[in-house]
Protein backbone atom coordinates (compact mmCIF):
# COMPACT_ATOMS: atom_id res chain seq x y z
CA UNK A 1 70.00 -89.41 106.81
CA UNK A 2 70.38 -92.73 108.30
CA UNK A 3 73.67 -91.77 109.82
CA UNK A 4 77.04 -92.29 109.76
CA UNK A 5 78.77 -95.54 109.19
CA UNK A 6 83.13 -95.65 109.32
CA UNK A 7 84.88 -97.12 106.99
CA UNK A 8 88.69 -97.88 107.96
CA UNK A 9 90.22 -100.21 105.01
CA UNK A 10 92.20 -98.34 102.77
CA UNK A 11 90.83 -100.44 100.04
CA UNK A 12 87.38 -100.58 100.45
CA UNK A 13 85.32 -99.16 97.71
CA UNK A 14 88.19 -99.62 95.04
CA UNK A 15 86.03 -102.46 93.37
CA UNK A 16 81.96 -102.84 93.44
CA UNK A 17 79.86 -100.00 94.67
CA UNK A 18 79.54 -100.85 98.45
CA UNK A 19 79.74 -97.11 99.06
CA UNK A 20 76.99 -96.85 96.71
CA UNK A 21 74.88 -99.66 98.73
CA UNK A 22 75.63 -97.76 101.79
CA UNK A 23 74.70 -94.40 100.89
CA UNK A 24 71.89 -95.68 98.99
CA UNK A 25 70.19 -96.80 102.03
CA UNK A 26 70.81 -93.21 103.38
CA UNK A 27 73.47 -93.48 105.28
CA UNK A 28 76.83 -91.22 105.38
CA UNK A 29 80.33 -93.33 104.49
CA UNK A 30 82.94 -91.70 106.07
CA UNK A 31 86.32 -93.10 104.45
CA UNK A 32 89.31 -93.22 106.68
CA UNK A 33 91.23 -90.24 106.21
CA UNK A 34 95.04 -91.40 107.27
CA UNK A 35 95.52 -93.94 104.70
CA UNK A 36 97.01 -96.44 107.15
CA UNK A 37 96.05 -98.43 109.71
CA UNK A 38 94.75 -96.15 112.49
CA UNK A 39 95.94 -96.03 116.32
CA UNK A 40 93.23 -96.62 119.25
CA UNK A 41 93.42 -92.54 119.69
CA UNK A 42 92.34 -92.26 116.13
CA UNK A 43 89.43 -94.98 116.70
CA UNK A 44 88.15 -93.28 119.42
CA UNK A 45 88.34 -90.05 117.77
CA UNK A 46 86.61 -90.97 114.48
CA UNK A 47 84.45 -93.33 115.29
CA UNK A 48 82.78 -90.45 116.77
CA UNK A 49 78.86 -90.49 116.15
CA UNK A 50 79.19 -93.69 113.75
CA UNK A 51 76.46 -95.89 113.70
CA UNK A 52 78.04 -98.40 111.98
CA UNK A 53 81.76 -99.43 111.33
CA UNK A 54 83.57 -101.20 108.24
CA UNK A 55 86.20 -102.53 109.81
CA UNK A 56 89.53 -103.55 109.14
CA UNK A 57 92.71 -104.56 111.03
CA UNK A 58 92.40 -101.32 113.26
CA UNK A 59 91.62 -101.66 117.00
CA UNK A 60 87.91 -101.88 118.23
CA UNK A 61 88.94 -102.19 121.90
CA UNK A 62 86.85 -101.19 124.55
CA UNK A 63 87.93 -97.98 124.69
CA UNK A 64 87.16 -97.39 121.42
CA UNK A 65 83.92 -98.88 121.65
CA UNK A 66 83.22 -96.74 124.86
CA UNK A 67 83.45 -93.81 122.24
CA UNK A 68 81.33 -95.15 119.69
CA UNK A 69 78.37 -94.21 122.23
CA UNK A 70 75.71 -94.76 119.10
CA UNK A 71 77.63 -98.03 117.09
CA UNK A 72 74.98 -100.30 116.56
CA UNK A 73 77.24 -102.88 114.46
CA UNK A 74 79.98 -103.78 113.09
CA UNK A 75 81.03 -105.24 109.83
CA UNK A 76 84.39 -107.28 109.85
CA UNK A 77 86.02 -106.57 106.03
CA UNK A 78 88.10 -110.09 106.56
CA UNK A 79 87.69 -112.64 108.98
CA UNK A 80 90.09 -112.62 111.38
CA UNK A 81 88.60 -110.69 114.84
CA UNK A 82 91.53 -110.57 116.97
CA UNK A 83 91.50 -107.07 117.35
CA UNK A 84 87.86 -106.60 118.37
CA UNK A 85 87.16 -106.93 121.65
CA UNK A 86 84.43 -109.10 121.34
CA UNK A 87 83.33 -109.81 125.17
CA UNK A 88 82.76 -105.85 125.19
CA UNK A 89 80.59 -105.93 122.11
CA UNK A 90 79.00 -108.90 123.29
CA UNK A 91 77.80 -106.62 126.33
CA UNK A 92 76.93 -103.70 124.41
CA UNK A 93 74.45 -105.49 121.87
CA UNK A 94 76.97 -104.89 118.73
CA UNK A 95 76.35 -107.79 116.39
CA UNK A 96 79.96 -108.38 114.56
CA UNK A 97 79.87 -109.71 111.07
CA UNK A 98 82.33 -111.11 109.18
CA UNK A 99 83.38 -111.77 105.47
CA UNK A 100 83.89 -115.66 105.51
CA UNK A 101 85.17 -116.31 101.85
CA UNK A 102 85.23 -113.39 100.23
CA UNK A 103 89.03 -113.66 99.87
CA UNK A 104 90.04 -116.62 100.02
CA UNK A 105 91.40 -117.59 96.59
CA UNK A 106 93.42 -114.22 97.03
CA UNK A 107 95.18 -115.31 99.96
CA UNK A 108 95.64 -118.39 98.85
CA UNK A 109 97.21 -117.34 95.79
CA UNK A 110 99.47 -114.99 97.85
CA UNK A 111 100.81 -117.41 100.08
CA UNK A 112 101.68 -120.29 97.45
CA UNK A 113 103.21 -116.74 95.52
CA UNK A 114 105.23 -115.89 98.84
CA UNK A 115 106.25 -119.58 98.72
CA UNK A 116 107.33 -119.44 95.26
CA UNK A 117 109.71 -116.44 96.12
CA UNK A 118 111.12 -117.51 98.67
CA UNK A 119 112.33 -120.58 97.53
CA UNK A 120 113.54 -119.31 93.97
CA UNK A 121 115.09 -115.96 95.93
CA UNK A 122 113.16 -114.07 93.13
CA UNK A 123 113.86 -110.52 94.99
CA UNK A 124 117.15 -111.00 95.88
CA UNK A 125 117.84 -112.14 92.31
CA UNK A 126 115.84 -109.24 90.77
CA UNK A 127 118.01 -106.84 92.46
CA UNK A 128 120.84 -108.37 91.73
CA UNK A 129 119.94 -108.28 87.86
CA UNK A 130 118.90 -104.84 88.35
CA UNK A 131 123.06 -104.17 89.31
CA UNK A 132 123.47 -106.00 86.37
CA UNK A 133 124.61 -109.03 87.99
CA UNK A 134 124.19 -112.12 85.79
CA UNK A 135 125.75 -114.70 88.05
CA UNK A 136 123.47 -118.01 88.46
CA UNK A 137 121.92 -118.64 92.20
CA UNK A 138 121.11 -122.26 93.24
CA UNK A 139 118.12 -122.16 94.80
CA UNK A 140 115.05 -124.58 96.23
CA UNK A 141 112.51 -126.38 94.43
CA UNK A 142 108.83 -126.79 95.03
CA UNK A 143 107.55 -129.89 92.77
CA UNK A 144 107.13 -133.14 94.73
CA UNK A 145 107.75 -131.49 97.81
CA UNK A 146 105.56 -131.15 101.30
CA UNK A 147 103.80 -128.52 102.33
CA UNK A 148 102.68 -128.39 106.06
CA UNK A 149 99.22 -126.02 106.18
CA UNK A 150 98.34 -125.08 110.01
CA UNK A 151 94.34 -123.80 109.62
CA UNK A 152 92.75 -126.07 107.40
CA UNK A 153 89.86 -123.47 106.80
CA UNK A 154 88.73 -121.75 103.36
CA UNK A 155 92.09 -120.54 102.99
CA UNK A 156 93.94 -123.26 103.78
CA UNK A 157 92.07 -125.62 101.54
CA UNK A 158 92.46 -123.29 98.51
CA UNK A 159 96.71 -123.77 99.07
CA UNK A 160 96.24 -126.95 99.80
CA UNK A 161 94.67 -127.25 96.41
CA UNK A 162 97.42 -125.44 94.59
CA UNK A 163 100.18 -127.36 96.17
CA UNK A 164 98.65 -130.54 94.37
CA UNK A 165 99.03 -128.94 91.14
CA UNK A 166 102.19 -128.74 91.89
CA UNK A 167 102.42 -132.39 93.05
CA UNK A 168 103.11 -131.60 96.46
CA UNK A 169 102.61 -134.07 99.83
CA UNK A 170 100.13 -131.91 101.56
CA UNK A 171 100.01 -132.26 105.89
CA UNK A 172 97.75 -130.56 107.72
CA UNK A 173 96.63 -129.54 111.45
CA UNK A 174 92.95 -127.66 112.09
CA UNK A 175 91.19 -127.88 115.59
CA UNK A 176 87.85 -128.65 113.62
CA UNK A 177 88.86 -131.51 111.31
CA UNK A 178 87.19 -132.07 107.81
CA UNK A 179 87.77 -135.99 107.15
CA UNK A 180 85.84 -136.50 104.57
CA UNK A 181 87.25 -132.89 102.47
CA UNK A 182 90.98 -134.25 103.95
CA UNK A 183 90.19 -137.76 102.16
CA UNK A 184 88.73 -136.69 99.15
CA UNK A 185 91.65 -134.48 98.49
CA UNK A 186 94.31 -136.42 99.86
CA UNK A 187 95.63 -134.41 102.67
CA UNK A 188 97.05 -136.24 105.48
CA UNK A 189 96.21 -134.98 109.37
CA UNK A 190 99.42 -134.02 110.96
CA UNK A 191 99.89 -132.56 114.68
CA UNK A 192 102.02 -129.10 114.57
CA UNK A 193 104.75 -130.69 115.77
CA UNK A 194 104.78 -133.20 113.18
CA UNK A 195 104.04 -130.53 110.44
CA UNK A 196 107.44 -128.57 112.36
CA UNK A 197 109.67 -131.45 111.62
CA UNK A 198 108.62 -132.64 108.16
CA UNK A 199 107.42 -130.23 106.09
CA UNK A 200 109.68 -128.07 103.73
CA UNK A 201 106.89 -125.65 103.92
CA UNK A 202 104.77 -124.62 106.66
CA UNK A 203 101.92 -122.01 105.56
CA UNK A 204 99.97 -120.50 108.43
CA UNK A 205 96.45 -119.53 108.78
CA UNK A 206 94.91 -119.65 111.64
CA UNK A 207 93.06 -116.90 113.80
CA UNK A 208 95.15 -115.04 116.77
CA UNK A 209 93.87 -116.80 120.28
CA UNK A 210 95.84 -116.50 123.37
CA UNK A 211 96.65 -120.35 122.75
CA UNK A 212 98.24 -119.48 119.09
CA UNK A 213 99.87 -116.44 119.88
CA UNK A 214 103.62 -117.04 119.44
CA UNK A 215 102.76 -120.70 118.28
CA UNK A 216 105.94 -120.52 116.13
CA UNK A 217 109.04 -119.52 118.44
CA UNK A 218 112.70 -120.52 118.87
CA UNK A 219 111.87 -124.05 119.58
CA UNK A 220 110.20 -124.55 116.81
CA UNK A 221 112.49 -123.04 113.99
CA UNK A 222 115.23 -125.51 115.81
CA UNK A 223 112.67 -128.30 115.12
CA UNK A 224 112.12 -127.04 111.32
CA UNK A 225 114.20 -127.98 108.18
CA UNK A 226 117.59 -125.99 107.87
CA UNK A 227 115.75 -125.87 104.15
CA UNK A 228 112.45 -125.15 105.46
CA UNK A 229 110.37 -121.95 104.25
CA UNK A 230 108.11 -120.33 106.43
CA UNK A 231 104.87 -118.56 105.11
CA UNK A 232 102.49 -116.56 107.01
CA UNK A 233 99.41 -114.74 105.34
CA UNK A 234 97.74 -114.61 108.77
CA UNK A 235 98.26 -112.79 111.83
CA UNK A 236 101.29 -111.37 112.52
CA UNK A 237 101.59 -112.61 116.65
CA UNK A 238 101.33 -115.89 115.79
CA UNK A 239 105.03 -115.67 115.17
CA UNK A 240 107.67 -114.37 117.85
CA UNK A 241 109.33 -111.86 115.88
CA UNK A 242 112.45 -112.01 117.36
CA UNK A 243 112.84 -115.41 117.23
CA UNK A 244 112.23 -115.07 113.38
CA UNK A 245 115.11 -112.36 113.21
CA UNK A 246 117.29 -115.08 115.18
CA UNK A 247 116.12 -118.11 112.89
CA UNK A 248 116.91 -116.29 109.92
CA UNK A 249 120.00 -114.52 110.65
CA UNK A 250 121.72 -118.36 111.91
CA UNK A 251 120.13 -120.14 108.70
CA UNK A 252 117.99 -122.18 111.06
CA UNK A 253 115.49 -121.81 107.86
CA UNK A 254 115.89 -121.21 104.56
CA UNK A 255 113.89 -118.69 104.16
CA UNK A 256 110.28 -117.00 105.34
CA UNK A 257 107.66 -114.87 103.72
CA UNK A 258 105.68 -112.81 105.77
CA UNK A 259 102.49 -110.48 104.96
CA UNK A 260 101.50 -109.76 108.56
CA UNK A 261 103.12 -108.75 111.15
CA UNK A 262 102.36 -107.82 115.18
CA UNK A 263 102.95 -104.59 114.09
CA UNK A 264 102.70 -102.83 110.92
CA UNK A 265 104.71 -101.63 109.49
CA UNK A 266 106.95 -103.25 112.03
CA UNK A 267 109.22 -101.50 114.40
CA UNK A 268 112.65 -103.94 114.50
CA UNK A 269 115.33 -102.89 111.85
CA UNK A 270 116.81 -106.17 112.10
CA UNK A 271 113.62 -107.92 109.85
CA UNK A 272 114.47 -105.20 106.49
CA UNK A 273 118.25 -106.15 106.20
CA UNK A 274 117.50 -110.04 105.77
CA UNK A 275 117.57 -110.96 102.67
CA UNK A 276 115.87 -114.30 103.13
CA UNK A 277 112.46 -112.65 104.28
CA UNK A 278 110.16 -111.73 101.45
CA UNK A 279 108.00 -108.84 103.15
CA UNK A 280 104.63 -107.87 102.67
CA UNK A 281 101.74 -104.82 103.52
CA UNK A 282 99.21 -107.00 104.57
CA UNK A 283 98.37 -107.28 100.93
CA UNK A 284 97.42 -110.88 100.63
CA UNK A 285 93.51 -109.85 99.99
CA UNK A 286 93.93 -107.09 97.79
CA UNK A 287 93.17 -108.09 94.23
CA UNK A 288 90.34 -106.06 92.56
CA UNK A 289 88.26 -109.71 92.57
CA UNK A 290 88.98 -109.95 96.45
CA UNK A 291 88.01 -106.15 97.36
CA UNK A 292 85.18 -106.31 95.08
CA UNK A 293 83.89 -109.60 97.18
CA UNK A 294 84.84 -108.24 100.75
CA UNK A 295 83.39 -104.88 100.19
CA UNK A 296 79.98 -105.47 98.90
CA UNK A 297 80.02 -108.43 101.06
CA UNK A 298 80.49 -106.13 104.22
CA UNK A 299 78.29 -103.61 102.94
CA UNK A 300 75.63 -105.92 102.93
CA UNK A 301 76.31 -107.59 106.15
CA UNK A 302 76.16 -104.42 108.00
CA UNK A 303 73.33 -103.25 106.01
CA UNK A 304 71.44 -106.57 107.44
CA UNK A 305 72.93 -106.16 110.94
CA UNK A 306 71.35 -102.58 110.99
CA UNK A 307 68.02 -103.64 109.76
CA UNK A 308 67.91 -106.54 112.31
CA UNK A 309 68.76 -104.32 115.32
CA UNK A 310 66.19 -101.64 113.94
């Protein structure tokens, strides 16, 4: 056999055959065995004799890559590579791939979903219906309004094209600026802190740097809409937590929805009795057209990686 490759989402292989691809090639797939996101311990311990890693949010720090002594690449199922140490790879000759696209319309979809329930309080409503409550809740709308979308990337371009189905004033903040897809589509550059005091909703999606962790803190719910929604589909420390909690709690916002967070599931009791924070698993990506894309996608990219290091 080729040897043995790691596979740590919990969803890979539920759509497509890129366990098929792998094995096909002769190599082993080892699926992770937890069903959550694993700790560094686990890393190390599994990653054990792997020569190649599908990998999702779980840590690839250097200590984990220390004991992955025969990992000769790694295949990123998403984009985001916060938590890969990359300057370590770098020096060990591990090529990282990643799977730019693959789920982008997913995402999207999520976040302008997330949007949608927070601003119509569909779960608190639900429940309330469930108790059979039938009283009437006032609640926000979303036509003609403006969205603020900080990471103007694959992602952010898909929401920014369902907001303007939904006739929506679309700002928008990216380090790497596309004027001529901006123009075309009529979305208007806006610094953050522009985006902060206009917008009635802000959707996130940019990568984890030291720069944009806690880019969204205390001052900048106080700058926000007391009607502003918060959305974040993206990394879970580019928001302080606590500040969140504190934002919510006073009604500094309206509301937020929230798929990622810095840790999962997170740790502070405070964020599951608000009942203007729609919650989610890290879910975003995981529709059967999304997991089919990221997984053959991966498959492949690691198959290449392999072949080019051979």
């Amino acid at each position: 056999m080729a040897g043995k490759i790691l596979a740590t989402p919990r969803s890979f292989g539920q759509a497509g055959d890129p366990i098929g691809l792998l094995e096909r090639a002769g190599y082993t797939v080892v699926k992770n065995p937890l069903g959550r996101i694993m700790t560094e311990d686990e890393m190390c311990e599994h990653i054990a004799g792997a020569v190649g890693v599908i990998l999702g949010v779980d840590p690839m720090t250097a200590r984990v890559l220390g004991a992955a002594k025969q990992l000769r690449a790694i295949s990123k199922y998403g984009v985001g590579v916060d938590n890969i140490d990359m300057p370590r790879a770098k020096e060990l000759n591990i090529p990282v791939s990643i799977t730019r696209g693959a789920n982008a319309d997913a995402v999207a979809d999520y976040a302008f979903a997330l949007m949608a329930a927070c601003a119509r309080k569909l779960v608190p409503i639900d429940a309330a219906c469930r108790r059979r409550d039938w009283g009437k809740v006032t609640t926000l709308d979303i036509w003609g309004k403006t969205i603020g979308i900080l990471g103007l990337g694959a992602i952010g371009k898909g929401l920014a094209r369902r907001a303007a189905g939904f006739g929506m004033r679309v700002l928008a903040y990216d380090i790497y600026w596309d004027k001529d897809y901006a123009a075309a589509n009529g979305i208007v550059y806006a610094r953050p802190e522009e985006i902060y005091a206009a917008c009635d909703f802000i959707s996130l999606h940019l990568p984890l740097t030291d720069e944009s962790r806690h880019m969204i803190s205390d001052a900048q719910f106080q700058a926000m809409k007391p009607t502003a929604i918060l959305v974040n589909t993206a990394r879970g420390g580019l928001v302080d937590e606590a500040a969140l909690v504190r934002a919510l709690q006073n009604h500094t916002i309206y509301a937020a929805g929230m798929d990622a967070f810095a840790q999962e599931p997170p740790q502070d009791e405070a964020l599951y009795a608000l009942d203007n924070l729609v919650m989610g698993s890290h879910c975003a990506a995981s529709t059967q057209g999304a997991v089919e894309n990221m997984g053959m996608m991966a498959a492949q990219n690691l198959l290449a990686s392999l072949t080019d290091e051979r």
